[in-house]
N, C-alpha and C. Protein backbone atom coordinates (compact mmCIF):
# COMPACT_ATOMS: atom_id res chain seq x y z
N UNK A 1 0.85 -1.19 0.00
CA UNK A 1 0.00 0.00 0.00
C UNK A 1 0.89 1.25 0.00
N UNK A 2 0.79 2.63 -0.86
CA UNK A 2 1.38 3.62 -1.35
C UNK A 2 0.72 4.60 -0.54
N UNK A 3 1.97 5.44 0.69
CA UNK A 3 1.19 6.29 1.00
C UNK A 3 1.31 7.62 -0.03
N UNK A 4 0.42 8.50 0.03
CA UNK A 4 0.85 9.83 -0.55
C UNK A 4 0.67 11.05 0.19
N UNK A 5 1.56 11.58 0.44
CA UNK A 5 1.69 12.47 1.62
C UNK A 5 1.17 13.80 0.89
N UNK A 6 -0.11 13.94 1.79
CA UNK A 6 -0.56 15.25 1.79
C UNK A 6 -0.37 16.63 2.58
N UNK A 7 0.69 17.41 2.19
CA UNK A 7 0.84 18.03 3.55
C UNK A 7 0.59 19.60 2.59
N UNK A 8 -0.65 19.29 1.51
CA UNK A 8 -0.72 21.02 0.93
C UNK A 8 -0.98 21.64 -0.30
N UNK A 9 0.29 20.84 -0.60
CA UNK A 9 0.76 21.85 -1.95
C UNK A 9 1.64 20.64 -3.31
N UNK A 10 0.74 19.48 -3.01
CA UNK A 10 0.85 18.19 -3.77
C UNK A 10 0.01 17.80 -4.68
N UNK A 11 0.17 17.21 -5.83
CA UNK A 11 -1.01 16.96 -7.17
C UNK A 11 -1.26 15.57 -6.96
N UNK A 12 -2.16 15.60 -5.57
CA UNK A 12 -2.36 14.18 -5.10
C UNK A 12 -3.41 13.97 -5.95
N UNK A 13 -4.51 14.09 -6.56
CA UNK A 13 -5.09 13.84 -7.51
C UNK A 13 -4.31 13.21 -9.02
N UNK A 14 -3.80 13.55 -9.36
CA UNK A 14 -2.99 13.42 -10.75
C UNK A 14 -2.20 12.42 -9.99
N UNK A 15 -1.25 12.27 -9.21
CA UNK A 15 -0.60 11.29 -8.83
C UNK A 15 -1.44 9.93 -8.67
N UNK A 16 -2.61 10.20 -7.86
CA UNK A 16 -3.65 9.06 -7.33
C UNK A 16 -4.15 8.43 -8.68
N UNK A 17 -4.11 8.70 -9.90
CA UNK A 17 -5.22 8.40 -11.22
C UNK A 17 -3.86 7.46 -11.64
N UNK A 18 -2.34 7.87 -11.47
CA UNK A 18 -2.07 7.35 -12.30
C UNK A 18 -1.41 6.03 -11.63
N UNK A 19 -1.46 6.44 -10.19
CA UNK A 19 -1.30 4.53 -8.96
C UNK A 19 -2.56 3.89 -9.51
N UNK A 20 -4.08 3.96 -9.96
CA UNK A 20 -4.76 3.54 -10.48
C UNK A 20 -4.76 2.78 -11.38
N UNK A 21 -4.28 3.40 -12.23
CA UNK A 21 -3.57 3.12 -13.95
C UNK A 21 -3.32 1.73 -14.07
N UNK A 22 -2.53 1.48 -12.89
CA UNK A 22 -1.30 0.67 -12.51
C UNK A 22 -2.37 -0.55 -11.42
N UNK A 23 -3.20 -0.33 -11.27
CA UNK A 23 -4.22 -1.06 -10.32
C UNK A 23 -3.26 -1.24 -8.92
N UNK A 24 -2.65 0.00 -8.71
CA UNK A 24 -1.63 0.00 -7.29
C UNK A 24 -2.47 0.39 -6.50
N UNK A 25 -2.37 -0.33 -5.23
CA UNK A 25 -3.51 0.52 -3.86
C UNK A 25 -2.54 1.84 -3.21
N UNK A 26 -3.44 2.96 -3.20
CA UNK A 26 -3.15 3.91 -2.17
C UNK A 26 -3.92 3.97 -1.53
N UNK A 27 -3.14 5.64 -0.78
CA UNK A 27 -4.13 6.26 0.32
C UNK A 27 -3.51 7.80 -0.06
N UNK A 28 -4.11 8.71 0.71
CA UNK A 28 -3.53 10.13 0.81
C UNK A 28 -3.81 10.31 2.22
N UNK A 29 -2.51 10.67 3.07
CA UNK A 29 -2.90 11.27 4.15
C UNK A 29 -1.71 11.99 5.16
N UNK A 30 -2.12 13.16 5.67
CA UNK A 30 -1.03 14.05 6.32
C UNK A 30 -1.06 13.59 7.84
N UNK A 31 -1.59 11.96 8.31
CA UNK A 31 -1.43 11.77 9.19
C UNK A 31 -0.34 10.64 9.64
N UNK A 32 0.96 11.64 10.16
CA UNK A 32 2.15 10.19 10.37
C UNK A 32 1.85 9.07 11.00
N UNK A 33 1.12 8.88 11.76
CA UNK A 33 0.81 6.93 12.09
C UNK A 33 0.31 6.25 11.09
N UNK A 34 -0.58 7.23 10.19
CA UNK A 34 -1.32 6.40 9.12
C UNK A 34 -0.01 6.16 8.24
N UNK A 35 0.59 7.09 7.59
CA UNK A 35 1.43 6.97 7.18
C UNK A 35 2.63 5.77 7.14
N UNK A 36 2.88 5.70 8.42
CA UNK A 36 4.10 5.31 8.99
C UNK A 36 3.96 3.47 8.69
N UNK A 37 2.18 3.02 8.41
CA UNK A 37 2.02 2.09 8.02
C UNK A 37 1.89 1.76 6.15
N UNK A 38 2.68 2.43 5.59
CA UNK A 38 2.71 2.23 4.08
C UNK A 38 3.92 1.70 4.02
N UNK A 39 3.59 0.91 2.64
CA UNK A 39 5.01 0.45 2.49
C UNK A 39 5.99 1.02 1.46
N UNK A 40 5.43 2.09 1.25
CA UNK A 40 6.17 3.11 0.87
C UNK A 40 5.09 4.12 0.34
N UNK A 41 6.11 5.50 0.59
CA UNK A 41 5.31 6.69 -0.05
C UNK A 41 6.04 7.21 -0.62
N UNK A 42 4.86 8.57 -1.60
CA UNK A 42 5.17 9.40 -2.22
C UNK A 42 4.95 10.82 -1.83
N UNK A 43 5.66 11.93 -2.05
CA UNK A 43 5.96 13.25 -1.60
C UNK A 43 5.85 13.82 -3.23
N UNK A 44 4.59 14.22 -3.32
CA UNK A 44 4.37 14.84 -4.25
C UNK A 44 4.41 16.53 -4.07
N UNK A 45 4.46 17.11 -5.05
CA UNK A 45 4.70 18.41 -5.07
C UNK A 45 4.48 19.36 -6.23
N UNK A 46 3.60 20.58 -5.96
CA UNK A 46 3.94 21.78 -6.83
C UNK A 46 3.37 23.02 -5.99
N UNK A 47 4.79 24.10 -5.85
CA UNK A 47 4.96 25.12 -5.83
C UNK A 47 6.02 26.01 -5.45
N UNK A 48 6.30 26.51 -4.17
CA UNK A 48 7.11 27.21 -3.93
C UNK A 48 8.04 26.21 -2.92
N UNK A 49 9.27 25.99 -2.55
CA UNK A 49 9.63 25.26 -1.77
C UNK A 49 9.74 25.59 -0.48
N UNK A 50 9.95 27.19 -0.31
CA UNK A 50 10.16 27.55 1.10
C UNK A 50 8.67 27.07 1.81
N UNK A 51 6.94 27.35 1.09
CA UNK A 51 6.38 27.20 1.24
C UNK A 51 5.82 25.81 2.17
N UNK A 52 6.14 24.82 1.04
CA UNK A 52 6.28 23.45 1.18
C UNK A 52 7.03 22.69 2.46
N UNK A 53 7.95 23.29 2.41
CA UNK A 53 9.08 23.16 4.01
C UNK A 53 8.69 23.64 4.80
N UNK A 54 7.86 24.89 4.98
CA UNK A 54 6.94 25.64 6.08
C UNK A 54 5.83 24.41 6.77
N UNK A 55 5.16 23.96 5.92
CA UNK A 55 4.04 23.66 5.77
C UNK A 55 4.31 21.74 6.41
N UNK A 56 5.21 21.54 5.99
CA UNK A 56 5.85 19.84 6.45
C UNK A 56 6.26 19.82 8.12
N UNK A 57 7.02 20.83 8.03
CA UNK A 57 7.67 21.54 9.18
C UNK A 57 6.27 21.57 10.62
N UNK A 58 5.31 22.66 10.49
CA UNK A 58 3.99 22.78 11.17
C UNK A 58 3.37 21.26 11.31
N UNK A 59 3.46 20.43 10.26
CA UNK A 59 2.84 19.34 10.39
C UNK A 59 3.67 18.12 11.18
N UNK A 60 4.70 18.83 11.22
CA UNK A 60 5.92 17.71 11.41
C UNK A 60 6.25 16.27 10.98
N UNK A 61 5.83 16.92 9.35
CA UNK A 61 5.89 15.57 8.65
C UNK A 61 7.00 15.67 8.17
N UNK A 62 8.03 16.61 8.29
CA UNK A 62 9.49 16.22 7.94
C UNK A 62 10.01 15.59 8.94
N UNK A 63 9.71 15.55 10.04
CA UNK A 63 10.87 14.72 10.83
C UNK A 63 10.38 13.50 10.74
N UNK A 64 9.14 13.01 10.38
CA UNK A 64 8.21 11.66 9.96
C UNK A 64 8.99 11.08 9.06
N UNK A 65 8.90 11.75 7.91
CA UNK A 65 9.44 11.44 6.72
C UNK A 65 11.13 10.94 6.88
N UNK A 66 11.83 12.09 7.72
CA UNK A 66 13.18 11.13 7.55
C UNK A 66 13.14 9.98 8.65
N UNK A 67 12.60 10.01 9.60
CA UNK A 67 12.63 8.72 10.22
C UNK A 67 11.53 7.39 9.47
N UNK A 68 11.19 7.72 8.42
CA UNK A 68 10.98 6.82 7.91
C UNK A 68 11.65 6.12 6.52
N UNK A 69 12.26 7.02 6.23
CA UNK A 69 13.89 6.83 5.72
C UNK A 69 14.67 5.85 5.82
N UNK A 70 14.88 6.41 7.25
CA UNK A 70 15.98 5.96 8.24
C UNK A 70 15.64 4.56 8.73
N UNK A 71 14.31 4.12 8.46
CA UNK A 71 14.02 2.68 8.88
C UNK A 71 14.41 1.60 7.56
N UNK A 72 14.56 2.57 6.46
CA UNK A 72 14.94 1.41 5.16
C UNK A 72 13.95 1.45 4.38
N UNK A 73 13.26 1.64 4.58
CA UNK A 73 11.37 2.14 4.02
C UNK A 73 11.61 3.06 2.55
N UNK A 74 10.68 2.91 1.40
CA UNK A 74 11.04 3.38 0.43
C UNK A 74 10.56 5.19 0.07
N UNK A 75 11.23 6.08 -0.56
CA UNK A 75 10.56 7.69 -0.65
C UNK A 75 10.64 7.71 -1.98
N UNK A 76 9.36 8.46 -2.95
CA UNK A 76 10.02 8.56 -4.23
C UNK A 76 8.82 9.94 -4.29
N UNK A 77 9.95 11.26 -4.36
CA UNK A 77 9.58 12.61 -4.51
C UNK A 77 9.24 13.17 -5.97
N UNK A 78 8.20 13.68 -6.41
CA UNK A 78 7.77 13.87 -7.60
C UNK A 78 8.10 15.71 -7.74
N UNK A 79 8.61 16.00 -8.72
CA UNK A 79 8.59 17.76 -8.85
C UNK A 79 9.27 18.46 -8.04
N UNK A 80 8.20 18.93 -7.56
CA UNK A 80 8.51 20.04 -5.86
C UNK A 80 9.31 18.74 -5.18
N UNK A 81 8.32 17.86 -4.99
CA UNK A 81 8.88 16.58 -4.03
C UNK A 81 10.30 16.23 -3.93
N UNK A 82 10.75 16.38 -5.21
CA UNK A 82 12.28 15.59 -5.83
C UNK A 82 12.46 16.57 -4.76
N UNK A 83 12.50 18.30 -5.08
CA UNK A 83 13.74 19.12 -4.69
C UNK A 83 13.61 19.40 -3.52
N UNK A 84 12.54 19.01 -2.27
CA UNK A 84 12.89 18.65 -1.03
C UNK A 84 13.50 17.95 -0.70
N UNK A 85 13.94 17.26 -1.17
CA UNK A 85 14.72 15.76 -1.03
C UNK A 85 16.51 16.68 -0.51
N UNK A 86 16.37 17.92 -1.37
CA UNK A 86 17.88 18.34 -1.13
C UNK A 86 18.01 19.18 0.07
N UNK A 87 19.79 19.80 0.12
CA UNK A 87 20.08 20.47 1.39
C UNK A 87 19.15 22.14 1.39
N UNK A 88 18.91 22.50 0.29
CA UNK A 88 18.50 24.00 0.30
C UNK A 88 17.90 24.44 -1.35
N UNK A 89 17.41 25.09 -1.12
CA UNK A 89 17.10 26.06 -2.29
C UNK A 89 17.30 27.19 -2.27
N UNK A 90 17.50 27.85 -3.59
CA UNK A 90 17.59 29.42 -4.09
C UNK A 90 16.10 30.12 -3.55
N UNK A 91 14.99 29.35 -4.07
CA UNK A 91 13.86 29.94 -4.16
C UNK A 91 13.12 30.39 -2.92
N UNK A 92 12.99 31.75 -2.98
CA UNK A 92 12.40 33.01 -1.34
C UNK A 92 13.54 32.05 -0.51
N UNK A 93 14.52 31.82 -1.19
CA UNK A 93 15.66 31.53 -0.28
C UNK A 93 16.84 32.54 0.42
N UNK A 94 17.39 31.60 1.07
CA UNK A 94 17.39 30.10 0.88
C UNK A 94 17.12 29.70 1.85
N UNK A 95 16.23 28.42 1.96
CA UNK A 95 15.15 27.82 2.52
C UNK A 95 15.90 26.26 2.37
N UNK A 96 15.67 25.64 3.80
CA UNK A 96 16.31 24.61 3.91
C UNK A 96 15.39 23.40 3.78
N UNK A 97 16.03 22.10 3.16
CA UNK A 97 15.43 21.48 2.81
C UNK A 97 15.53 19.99 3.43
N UNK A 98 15.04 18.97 3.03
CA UNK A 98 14.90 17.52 4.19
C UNK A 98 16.38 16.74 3.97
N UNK A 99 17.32 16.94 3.22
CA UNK A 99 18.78 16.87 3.38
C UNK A 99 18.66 15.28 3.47
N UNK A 100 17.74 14.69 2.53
CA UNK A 100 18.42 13.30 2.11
C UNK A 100 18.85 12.84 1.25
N UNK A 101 19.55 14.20 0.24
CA UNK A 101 20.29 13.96 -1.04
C UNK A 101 21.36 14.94 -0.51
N UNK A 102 22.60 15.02 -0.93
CA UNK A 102 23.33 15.99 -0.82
C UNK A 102 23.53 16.96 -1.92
N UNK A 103 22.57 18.48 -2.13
CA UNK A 103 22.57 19.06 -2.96
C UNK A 103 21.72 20.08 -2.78
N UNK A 104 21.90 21.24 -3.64
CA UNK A 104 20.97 22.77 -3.72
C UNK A 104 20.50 22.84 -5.31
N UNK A 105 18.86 23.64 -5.12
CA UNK A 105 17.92 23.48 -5.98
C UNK A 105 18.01 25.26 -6.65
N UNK A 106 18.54 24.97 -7.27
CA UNK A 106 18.45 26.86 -8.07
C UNK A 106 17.45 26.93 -9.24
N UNK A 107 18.07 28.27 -9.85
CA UNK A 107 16.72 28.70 -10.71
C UNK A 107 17.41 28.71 -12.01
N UNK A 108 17.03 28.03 -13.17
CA UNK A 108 17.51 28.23 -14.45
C UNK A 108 17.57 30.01 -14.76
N UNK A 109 18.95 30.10 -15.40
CA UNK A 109 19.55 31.29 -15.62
C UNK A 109 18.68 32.13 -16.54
N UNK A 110 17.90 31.71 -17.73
CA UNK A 110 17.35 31.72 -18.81
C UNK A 110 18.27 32.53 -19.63
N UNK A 111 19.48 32.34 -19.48
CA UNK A 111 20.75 33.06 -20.51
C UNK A 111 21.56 31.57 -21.12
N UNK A 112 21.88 31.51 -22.08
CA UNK A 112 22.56 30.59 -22.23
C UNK A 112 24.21 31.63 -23.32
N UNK A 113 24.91 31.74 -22.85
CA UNK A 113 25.75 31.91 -24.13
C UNK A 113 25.31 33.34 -24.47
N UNK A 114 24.83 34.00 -23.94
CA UNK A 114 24.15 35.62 -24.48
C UNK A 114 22.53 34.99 -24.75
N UNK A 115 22.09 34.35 -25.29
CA UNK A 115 20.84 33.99 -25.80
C UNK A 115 19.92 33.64 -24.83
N UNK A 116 18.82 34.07 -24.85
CA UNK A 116 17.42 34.18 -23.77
C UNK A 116 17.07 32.83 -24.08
N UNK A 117 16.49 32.11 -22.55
CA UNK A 117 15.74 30.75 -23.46
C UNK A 117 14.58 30.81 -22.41
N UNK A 118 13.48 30.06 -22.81
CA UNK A 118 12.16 30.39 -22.19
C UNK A 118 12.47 29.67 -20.31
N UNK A 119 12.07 30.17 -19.19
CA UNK A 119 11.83 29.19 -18.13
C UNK A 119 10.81 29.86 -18.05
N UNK A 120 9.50 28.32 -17.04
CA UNK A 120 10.16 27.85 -16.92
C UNK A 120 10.16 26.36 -18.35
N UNK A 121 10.58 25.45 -17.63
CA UNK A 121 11.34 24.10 -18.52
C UNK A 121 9.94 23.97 -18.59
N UNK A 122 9.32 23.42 -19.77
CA UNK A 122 7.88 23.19 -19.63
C UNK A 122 7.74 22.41 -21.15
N UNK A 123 7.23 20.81 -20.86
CA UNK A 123 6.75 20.31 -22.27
C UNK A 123 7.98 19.24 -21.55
N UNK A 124 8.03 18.35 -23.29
CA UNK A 124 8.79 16.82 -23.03
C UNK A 124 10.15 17.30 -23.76
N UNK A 125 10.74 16.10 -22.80
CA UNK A 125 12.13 16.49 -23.61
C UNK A 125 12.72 14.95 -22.88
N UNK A 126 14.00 14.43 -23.48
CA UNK A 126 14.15 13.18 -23.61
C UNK A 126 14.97 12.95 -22.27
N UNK A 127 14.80 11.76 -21.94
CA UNK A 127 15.81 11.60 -20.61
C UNK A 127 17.56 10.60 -21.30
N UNK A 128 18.02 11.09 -20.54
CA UNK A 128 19.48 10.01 -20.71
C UNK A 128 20.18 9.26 -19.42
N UNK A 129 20.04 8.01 -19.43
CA UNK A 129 20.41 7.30 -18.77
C UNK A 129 22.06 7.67 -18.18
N UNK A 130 22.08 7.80 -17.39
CA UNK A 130 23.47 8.22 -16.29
C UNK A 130 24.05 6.60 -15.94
N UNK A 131 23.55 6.29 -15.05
CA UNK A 131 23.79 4.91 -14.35
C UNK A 131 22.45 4.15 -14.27
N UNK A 132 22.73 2.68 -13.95
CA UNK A 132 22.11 1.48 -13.83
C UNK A 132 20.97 2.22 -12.25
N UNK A 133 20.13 1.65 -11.85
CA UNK A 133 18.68 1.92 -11.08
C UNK A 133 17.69 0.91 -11.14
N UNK A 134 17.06 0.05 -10.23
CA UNK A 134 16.04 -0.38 -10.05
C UNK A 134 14.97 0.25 -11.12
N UNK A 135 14.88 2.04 -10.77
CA UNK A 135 13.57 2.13 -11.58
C UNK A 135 14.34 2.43 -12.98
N UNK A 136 15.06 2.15 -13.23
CA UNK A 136 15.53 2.18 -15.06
C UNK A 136 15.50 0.36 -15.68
N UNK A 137 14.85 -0.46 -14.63
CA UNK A 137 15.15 -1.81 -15.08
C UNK A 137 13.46 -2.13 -16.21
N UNK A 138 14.20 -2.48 -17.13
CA UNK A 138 13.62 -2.59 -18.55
C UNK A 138 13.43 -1.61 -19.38
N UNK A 139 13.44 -0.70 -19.21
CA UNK A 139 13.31 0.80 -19.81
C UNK A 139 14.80 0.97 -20.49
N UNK A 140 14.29 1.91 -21.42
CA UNK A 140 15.46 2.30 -22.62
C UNK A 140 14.74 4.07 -22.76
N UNK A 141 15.87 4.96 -22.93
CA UNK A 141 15.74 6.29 -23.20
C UNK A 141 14.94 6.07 -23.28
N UNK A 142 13.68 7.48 -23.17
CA UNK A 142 12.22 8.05 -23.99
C UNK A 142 12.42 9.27 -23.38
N UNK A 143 11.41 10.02 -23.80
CA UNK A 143 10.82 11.71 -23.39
C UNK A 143 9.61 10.96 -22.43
N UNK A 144 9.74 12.53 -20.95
CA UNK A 144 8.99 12.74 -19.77
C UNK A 144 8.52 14.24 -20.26
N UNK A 145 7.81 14.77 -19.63
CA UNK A 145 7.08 15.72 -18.96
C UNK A 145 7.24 16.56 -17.69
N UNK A 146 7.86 17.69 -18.39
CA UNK A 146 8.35 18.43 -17.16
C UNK A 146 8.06 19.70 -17.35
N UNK A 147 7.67 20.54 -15.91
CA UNK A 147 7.35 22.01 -15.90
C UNK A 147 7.86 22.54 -14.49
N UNK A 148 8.85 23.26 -14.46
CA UNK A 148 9.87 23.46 -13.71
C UNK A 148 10.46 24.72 -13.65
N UNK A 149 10.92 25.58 -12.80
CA UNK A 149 11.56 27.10 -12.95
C UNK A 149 13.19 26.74 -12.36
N UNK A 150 13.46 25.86 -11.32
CA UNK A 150 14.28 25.63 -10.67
C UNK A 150 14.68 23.63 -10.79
N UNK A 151 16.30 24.06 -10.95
CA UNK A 151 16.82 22.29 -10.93
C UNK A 151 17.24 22.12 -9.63
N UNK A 152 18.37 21.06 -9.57
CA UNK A 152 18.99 20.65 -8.48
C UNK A 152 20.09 20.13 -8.84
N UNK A 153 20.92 20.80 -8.17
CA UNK A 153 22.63 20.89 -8.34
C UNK A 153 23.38 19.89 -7.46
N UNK A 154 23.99 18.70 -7.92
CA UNK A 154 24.32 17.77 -7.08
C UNK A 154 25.60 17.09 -7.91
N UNK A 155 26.04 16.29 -6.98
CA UNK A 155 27.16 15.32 -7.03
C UNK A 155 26.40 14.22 -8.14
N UNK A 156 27.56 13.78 -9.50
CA UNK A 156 27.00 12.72 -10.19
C UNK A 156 26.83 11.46 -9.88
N UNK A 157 26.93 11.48 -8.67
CA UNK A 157 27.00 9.73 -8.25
C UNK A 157 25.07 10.01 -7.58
N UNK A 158 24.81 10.53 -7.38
CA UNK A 158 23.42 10.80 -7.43
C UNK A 158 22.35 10.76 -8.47
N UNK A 159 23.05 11.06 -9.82
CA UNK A 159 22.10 11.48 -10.34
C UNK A 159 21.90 10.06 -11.62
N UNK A 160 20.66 9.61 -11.60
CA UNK A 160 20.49 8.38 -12.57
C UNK A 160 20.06 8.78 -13.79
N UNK A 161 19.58 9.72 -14.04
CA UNK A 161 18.92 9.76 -15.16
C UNK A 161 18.99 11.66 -15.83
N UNK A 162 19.11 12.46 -16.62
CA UNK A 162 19.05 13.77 -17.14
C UNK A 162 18.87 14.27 -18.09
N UNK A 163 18.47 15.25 -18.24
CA UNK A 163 17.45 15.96 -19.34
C UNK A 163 18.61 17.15 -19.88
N UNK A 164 19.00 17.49 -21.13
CA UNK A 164 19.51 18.84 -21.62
C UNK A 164 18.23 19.90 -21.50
N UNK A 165 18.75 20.93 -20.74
CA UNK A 165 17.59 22.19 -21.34
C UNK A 165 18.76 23.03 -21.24
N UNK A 166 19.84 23.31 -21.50
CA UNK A 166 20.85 24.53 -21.30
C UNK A 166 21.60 23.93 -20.36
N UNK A 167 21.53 23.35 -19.77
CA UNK A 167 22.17 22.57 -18.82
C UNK A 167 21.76 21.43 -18.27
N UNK A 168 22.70 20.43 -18.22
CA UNK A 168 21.88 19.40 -17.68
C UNK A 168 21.52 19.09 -16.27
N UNK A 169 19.94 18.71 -16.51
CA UNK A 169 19.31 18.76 -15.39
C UNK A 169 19.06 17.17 -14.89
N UNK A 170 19.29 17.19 -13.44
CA UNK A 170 18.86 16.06 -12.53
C UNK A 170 18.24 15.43 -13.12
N UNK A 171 17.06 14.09 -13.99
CA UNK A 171 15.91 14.29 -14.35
C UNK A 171 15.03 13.16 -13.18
N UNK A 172 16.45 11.96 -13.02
CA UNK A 172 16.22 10.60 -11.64
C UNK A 172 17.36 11.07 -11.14
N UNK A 173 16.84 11.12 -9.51
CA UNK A 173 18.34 10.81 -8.18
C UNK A 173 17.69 9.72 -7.66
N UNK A 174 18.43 9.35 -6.87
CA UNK A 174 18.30 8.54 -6.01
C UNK A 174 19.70 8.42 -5.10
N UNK A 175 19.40 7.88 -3.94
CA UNK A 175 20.50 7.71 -2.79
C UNK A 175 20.00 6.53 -1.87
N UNK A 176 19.85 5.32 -2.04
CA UNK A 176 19.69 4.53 -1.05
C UNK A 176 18.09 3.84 -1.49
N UNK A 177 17.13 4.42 -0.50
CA UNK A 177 16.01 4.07 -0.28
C UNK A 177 15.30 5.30 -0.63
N UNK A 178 16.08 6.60 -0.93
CA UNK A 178 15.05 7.73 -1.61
C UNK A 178 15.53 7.92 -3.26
N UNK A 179 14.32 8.54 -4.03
CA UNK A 179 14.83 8.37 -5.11
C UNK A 179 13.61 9.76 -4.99
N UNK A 180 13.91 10.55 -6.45
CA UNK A 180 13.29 11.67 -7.33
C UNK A 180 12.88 11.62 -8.07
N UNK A 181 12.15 12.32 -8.97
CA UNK A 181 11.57 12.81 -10.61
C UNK A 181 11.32 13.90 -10.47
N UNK A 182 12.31 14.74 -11.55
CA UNK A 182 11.72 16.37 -11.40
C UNK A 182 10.36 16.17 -12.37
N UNK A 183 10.86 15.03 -13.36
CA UNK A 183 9.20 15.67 -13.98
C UNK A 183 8.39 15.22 -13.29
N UNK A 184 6.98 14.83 -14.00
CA UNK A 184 5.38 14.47 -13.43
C UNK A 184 5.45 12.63 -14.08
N UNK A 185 5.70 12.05 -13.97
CA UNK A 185 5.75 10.45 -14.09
C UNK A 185 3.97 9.78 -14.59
N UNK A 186 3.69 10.50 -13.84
CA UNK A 186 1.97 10.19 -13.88
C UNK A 186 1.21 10.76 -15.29
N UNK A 187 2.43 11.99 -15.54
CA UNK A 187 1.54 12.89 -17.16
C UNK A 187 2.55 12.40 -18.36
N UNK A 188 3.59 11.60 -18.16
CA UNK A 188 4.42 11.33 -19.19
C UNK A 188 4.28 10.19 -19.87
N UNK A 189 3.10 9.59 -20.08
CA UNK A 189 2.45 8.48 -20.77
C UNK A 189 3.21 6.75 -20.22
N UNK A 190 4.13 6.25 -21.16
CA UNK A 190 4.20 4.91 -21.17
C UNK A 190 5.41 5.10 -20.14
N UNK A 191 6.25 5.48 -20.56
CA UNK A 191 7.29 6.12 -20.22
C UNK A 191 7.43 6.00 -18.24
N UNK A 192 6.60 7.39 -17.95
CA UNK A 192 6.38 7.38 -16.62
C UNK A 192 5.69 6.23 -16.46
N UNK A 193 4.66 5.69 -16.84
CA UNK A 193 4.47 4.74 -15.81
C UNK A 193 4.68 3.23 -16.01
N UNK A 194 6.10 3.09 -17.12
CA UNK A 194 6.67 2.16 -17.01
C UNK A 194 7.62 2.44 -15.70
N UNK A 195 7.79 3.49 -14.98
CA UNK A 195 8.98 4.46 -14.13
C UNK A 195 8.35 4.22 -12.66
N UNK A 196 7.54 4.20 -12.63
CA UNK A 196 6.11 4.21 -11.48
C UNK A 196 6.07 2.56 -11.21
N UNK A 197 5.55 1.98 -11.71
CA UNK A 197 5.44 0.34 -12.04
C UNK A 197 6.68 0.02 -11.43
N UNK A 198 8.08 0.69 -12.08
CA UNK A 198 9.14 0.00 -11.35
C UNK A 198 9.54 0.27 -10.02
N UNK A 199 8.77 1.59 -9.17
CA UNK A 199 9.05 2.03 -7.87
C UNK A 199 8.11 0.96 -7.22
N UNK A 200 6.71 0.73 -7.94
CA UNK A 200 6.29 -0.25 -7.15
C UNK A 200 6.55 -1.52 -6.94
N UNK A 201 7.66 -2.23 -7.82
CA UNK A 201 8.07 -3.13 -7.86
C UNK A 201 9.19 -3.25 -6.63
N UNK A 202 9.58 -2.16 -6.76
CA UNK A 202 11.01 -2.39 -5.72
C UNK A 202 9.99 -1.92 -4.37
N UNK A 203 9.26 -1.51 -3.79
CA UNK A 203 8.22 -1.71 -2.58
C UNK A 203 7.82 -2.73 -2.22
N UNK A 204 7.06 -3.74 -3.51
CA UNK A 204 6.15 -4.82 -3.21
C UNK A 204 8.02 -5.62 -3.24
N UNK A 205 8.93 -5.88 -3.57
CA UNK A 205 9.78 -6.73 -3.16
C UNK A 205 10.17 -6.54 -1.61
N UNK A 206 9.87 -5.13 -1.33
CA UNK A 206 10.59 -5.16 0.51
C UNK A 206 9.17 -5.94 1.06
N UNK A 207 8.32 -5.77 1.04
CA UNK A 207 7.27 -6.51 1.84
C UNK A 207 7.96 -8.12 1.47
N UNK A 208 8.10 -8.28 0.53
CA UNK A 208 7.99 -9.62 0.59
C UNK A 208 9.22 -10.25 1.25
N UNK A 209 10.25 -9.59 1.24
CA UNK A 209 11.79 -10.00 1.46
C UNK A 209 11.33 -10.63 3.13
């Protein structure tokens, strides 16, 4: 069972249609005991991050969240979600973040070389495989779905998967038992939820182990 943590400012709807898709059971809920009984969740997200960290913070579902981490238990952050995952952000920053990736979330320059380019990142654009991943098992390159003002700046041993928009961006991290998607997995057709399918695969294997 998939929790999905509601603490606001999450597209728990759009996320929930596409665990459906997949005939995966959820739930949505900003309550950590309920929570604390999933066998893994998701930290979905769209908006501001300082916001988002305010708002986890009051609920004290960040200190939930990393102690459920910390038990071996699976996290997989969507969007906003991914870039909580890091030490800080630029944005109404800098605003600190749940520090289970080692890295800071800035704002595309929209200069490249002298030349203006649109942010934010918005529409499909192709991913490229970095390193080997659980959720890259059977999958080969394709284009995701992403709408984004700000990336996340990290060490490459983090980063599984990335997108060119002027620079290359994060597109999969992962570190352990947490993993990311800056894009939307749920709006990127076969693709995402061949990506989804494989997070639930590596969940339904910890229950069973």
């Amino acid at each position: 069972m998939i929790g999905i943590i509601d603490y606001g400012m999450g597209n728990l709807f759009s996320v929930t249609k596409g665990l459906e898709r997949l005939e995966a059971q959820s739930f949505i809920s900003n309550n950590p005991e309920e929570l604390a009984k999933a066998s893994g969740l998701i930290l979905p997200g769209v908006g501001s991050f300082r916001d988002a960290m305010n708002l986890l913070k009051e609920t004290g579902l960040d200190t939930f969240v990393k102690q459920y981490v910390a038990n071996g238990d699976y996290l997989l952050g969507i969007c906003l979600g991914m870039q909580l995952l890091f030490d800080e952000s630029e944005e109404n920053g800098p605003a600190e973040g749940l520090s289970l990736i080692p890295g800071k979330v800035v704002r595309f320059t929209g200069e490249d070389n002298g030349e203006k380019y649109k942010v934010p990142h918005m529409g499909w654009n192709r991913l490229s495989f970095n390193q080997s991943s659980p959720l890259l098992k059977g999958l080969e390159e394709d284009y995701v779905y992403f709408v984004h003002s700000y990336y996340a700046q990290t060490d490459a041993s983090f980063v599984t998967a990335s997108a060119d928009y002027h620079v290359a961006v994060p597109a999969i991290v992962g570190s352990g038992n947490v993993f990311g998607m800056q894009f939307h997995p749920e709006k990127s057709g076969q693709m995402g939820m061949s990506l989804l399918r494989n997070y639930l695969s590596l969940v339904e294997g910890k229950d069973q182990a």
